[in-house]
PDB file of N, CA and C in Angstrom:
ATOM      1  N   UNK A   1      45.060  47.978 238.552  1.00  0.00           N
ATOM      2  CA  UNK A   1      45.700  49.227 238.182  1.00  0.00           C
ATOM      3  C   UNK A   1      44.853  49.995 237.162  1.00  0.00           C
ATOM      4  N   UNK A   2      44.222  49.444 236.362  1.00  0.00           N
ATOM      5  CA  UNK A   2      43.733  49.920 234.942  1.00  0.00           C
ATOM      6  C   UNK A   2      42.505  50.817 235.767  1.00  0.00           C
ATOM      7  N   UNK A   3      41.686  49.566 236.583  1.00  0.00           N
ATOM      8  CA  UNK A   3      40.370  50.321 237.284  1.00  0.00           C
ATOM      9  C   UNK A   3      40.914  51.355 237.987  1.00  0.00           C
ATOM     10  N   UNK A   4      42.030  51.698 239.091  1.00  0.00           N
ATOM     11  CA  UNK A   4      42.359  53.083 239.191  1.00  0.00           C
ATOM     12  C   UNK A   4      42.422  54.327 238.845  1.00  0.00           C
ATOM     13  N   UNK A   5      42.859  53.760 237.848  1.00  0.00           N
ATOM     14  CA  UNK A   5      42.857  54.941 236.853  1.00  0.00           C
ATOM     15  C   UNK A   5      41.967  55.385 235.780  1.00  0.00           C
ATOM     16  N   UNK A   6      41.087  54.419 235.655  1.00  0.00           N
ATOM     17  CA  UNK A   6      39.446  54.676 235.768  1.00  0.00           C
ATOM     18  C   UNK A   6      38.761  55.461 236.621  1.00  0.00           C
ATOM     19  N   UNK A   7      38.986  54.993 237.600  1.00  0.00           N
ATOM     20  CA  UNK A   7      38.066  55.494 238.451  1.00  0.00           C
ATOM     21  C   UNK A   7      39.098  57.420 238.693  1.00  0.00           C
ATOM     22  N   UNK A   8      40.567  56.953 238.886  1.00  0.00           N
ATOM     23  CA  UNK A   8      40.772  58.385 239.032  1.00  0.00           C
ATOM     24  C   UNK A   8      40.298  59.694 237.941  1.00  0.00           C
ATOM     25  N   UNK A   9      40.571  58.851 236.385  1.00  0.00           N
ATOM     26  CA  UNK A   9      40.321  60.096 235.484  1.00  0.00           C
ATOM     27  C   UNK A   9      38.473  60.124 235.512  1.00  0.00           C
ATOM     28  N   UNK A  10      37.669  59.560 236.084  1.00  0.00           N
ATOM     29  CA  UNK A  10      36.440  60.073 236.075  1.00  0.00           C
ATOM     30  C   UNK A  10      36.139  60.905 236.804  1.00  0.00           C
ATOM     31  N   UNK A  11      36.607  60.837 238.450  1.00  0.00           N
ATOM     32  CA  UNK A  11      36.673  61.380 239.349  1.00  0.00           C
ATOM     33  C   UNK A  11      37.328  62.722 238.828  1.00  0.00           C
ATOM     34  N   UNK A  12      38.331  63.318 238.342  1.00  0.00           N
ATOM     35  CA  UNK A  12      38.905  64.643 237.637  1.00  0.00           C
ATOM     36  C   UNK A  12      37.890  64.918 236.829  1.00  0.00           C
ATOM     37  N   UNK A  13      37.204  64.029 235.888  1.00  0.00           N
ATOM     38  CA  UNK A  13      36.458  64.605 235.247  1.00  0.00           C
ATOM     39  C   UNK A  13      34.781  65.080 236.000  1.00  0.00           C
ATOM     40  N   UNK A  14      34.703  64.534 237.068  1.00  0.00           N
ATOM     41  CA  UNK A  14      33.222  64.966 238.120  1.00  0.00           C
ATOM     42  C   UNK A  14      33.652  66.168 238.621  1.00  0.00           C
ATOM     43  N   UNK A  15      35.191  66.268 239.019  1.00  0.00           N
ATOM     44  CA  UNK A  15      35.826  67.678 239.433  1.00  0.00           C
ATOM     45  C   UNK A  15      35.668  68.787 238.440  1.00  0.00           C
ATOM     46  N   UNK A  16      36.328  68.377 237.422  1.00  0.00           N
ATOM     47  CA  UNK A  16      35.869  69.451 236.328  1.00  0.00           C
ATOM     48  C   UNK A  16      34.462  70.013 235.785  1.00  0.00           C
ATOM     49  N   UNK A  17      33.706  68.957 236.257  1.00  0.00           N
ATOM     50  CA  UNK A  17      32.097  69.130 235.539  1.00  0.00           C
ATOM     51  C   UNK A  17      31.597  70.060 236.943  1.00  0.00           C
ATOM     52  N   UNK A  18      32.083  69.899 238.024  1.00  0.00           N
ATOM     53  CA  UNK A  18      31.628  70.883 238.926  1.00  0.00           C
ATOM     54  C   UNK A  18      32.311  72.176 238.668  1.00  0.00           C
ATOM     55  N   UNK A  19      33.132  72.445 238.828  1.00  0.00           N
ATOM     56  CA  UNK A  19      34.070  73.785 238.785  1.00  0.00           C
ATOM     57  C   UNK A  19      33.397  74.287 237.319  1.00  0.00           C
ATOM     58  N   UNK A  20      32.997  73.547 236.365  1.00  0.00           N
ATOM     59  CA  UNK A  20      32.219  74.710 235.348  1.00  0.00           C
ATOM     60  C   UNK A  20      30.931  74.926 235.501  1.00  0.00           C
ATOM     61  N   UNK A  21      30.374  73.846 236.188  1.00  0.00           N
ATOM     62  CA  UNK A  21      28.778  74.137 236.385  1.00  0.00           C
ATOM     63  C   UNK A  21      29.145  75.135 237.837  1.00  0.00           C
ATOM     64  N   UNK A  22      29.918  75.280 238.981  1.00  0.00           N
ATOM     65  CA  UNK A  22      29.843  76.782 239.570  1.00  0.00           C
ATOM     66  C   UNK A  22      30.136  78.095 238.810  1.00  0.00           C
ATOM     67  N   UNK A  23      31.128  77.829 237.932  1.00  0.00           N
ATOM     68  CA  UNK A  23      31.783  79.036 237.406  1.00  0.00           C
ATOM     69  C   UNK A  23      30.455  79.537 235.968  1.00  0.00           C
ATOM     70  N   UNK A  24      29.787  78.925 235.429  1.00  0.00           N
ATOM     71  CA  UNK A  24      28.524  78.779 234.995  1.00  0.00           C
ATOM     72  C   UNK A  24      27.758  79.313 235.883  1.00  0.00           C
ATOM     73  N   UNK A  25      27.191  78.347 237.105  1.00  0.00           N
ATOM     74  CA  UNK A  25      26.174  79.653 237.998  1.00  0.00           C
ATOM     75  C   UNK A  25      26.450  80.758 238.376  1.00  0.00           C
ATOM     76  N   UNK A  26      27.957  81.146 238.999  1.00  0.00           N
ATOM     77  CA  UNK A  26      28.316  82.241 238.817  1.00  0.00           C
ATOM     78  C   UNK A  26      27.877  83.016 237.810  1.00  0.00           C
ATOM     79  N   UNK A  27      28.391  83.104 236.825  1.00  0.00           N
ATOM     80  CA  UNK A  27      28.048  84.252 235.371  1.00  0.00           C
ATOM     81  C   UNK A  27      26.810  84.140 235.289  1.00  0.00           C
ATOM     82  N   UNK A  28      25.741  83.078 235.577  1.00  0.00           N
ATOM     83  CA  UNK A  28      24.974  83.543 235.386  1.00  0.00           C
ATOM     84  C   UNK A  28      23.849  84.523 236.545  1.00  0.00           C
ATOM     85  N   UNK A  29      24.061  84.180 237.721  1.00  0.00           N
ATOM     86  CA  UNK A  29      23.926  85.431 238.587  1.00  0.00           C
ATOM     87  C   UNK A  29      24.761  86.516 238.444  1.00  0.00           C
ATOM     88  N   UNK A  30      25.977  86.698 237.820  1.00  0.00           N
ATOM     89  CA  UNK A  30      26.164  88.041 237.756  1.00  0.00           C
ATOM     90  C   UNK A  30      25.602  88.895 236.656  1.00  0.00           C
ATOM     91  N   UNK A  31      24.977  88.078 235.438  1.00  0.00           N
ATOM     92  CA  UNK A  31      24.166  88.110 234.372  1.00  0.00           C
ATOM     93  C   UNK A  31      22.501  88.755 234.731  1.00  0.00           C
ATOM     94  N   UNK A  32      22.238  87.858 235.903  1.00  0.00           N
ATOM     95  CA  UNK A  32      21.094  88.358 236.026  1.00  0.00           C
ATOM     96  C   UNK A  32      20.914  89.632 237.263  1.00  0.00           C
ATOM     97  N   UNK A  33      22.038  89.839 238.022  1.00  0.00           N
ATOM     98  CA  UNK A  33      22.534  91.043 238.874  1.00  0.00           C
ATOM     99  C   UNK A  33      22.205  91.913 237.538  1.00  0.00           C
ATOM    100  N   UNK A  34      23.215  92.119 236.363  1.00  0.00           N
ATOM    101  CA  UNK A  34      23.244  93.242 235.485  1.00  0.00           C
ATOM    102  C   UNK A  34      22.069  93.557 234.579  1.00  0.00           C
ATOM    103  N   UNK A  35      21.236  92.481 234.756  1.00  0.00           N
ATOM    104  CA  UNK A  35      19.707  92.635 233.609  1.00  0.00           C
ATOM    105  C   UNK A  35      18.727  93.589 234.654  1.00  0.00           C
ATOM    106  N   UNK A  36      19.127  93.010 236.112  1.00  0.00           N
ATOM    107  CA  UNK A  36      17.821  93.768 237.100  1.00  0.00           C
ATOM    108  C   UNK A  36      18.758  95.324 237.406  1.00  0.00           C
ATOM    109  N   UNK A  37      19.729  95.268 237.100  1.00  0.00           N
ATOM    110  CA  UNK A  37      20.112  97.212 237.157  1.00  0.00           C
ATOM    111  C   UNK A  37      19.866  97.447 236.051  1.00  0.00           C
ATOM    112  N   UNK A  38      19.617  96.979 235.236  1.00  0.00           N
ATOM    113  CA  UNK A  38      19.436  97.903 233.764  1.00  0.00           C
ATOM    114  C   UNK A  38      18.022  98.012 233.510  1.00  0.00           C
ATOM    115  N   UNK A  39      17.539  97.135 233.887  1.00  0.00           N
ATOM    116  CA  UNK A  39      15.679  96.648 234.275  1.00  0.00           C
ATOM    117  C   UNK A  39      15.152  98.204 235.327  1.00  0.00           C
ATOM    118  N   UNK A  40      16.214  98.210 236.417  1.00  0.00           N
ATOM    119  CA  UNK A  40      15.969  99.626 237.044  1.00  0.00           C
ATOM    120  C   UNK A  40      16.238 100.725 236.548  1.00  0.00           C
ATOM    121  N   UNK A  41      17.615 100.794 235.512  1.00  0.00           N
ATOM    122  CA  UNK A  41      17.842 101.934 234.731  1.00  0.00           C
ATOM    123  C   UNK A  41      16.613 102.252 233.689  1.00  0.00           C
ATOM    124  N   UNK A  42      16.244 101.564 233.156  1.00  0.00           N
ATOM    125  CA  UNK A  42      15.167 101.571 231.858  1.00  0.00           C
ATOM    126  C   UNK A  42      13.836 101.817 232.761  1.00  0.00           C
ATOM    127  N   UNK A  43      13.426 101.561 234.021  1.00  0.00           N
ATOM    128  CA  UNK A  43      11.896 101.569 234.634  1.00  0.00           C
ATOM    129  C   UNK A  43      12.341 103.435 235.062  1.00  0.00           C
ATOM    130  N   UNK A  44      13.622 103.567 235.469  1.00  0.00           N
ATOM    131  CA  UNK A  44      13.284 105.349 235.610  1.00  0.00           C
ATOM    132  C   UNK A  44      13.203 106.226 234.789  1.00  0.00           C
ATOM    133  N   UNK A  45      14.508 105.602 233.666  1.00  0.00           N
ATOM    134  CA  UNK A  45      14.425 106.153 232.452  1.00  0.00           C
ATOM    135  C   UNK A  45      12.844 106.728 232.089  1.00  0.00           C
ATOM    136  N   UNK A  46      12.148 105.234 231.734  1.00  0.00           N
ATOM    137  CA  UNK A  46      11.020 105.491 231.455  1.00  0.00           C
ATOM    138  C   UNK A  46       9.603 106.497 232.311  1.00  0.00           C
ATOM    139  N   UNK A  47      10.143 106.327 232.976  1.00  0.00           N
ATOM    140  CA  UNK A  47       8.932 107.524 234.637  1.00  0.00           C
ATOM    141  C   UNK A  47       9.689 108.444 234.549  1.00  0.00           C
ATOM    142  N   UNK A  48      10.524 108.751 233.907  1.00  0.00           N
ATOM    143  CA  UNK A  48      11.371 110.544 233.738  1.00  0.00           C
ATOM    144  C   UNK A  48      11.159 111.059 232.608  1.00  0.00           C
ATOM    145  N   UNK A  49      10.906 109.827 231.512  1.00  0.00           N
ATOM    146  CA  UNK A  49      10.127 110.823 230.007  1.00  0.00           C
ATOM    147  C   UNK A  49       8.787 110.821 230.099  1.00  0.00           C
ATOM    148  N   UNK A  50       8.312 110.075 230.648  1.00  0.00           N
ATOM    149  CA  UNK A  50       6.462 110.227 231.088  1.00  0.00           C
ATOM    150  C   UNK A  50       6.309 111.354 232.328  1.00  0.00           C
ATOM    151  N   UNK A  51       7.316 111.418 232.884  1.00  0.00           N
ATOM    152  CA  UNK A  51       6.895 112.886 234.053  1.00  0.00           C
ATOM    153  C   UNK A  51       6.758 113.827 232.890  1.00  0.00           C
ATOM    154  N   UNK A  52       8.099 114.158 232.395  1.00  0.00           N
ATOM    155  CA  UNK A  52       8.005 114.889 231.363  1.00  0.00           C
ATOM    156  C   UNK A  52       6.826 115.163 230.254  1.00  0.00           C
ATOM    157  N   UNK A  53       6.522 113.850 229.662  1.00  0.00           N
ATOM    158  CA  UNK A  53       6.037 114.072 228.637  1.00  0.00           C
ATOM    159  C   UNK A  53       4.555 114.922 229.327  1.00  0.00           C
ATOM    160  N   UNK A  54       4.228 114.538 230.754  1.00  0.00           N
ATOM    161  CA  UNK A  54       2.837 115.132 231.187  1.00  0.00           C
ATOM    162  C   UNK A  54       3.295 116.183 231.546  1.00  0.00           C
ATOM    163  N   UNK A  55       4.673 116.969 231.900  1.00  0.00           N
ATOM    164  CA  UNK A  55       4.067 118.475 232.177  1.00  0.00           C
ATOM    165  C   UNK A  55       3.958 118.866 231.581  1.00  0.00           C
ATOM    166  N   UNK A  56       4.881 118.399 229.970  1.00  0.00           N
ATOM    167  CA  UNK A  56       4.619 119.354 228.614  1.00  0.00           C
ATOM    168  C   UNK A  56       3.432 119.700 227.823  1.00  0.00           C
ATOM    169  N   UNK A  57       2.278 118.252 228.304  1.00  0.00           N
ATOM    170  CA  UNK A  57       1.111 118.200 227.709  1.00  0.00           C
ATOM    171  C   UNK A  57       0.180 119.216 228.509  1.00  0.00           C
ATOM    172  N   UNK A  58       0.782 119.468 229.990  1.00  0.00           N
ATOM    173  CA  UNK A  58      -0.270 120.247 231.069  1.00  0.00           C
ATOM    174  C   UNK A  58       0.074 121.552 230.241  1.00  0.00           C
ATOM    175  N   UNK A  59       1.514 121.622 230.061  1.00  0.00           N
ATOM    176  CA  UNK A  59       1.860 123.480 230.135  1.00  0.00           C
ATOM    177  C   UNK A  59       0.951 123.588 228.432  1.00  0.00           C
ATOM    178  N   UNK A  60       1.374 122.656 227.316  1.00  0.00           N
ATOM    179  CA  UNK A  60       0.368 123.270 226.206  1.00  0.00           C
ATOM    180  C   UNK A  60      -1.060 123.337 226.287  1.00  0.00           C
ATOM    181  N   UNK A  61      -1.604 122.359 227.060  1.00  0.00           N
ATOM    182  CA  UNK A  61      -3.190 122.533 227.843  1.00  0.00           C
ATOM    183  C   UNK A  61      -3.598 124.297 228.118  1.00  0.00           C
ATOM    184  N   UNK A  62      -2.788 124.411 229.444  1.00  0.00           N
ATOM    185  CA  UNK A  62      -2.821 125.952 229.769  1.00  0.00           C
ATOM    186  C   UNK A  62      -2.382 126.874 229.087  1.00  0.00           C
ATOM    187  N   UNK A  63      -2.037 126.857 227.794  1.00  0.00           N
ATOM    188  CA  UNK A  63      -1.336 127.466 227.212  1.00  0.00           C
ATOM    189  C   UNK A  63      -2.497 128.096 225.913  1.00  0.00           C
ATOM    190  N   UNK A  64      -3.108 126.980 225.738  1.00  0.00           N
ATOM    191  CA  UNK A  64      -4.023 126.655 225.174  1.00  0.00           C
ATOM    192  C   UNK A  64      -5.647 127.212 225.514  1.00  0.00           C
ATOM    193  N   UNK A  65      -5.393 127.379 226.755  1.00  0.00           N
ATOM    194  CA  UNK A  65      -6.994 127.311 227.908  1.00  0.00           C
ATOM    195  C   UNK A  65      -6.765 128.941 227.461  1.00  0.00           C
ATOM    196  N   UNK A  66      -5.644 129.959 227.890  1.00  0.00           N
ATOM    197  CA  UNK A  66      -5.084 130.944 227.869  1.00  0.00           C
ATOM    198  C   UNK A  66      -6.059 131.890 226.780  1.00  0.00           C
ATOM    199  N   UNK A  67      -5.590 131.079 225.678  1.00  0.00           N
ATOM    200  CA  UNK A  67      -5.405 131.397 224.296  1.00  0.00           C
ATOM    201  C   UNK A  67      -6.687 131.581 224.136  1.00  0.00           C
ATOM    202  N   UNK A  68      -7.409 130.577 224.392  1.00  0.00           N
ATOM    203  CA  UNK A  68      -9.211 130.563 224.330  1.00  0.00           C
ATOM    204  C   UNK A  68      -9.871 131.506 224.527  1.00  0.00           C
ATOM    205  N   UNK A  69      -9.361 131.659 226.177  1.00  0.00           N
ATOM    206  CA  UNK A  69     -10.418 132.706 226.728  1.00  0.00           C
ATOM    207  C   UNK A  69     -10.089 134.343 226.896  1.00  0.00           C
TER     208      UNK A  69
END
């Protein structure tokens, strides 16, 4: 009887050690789902202030070339 119930509360406890190690991989793929959209938010972010920052540098260039000649 004693080993039964050995063996049953380990067995609950192999149950439990799974159900947190899925619910664990879970979060952490949805963790790393939300790092690679923000990874994409921040890579356009960044190529939309560098478009920018080069037409502003072209238009004071010509602005500049203007002025010269």
């Amino acid at each position: 009887m004693v080993s039964t119930e050995r063996l049953n509360k380990t067995s609950d406890r192999v149950k439990d050690s799974r159900r947190t190690m899925l619910e664990t991989e879970e979060l952490g793929v949805s963790i790393l789902q939300d790092l690679h959209s923000q990874r994409q938010s921040l890579l356009h972010a960044h190529n939309t202030v560098i478009f920018f920052l080069s037409c502003s540098i072209d238009d004071v260039l010509a602005i500049l070339l203007l002025l010269v000649t």
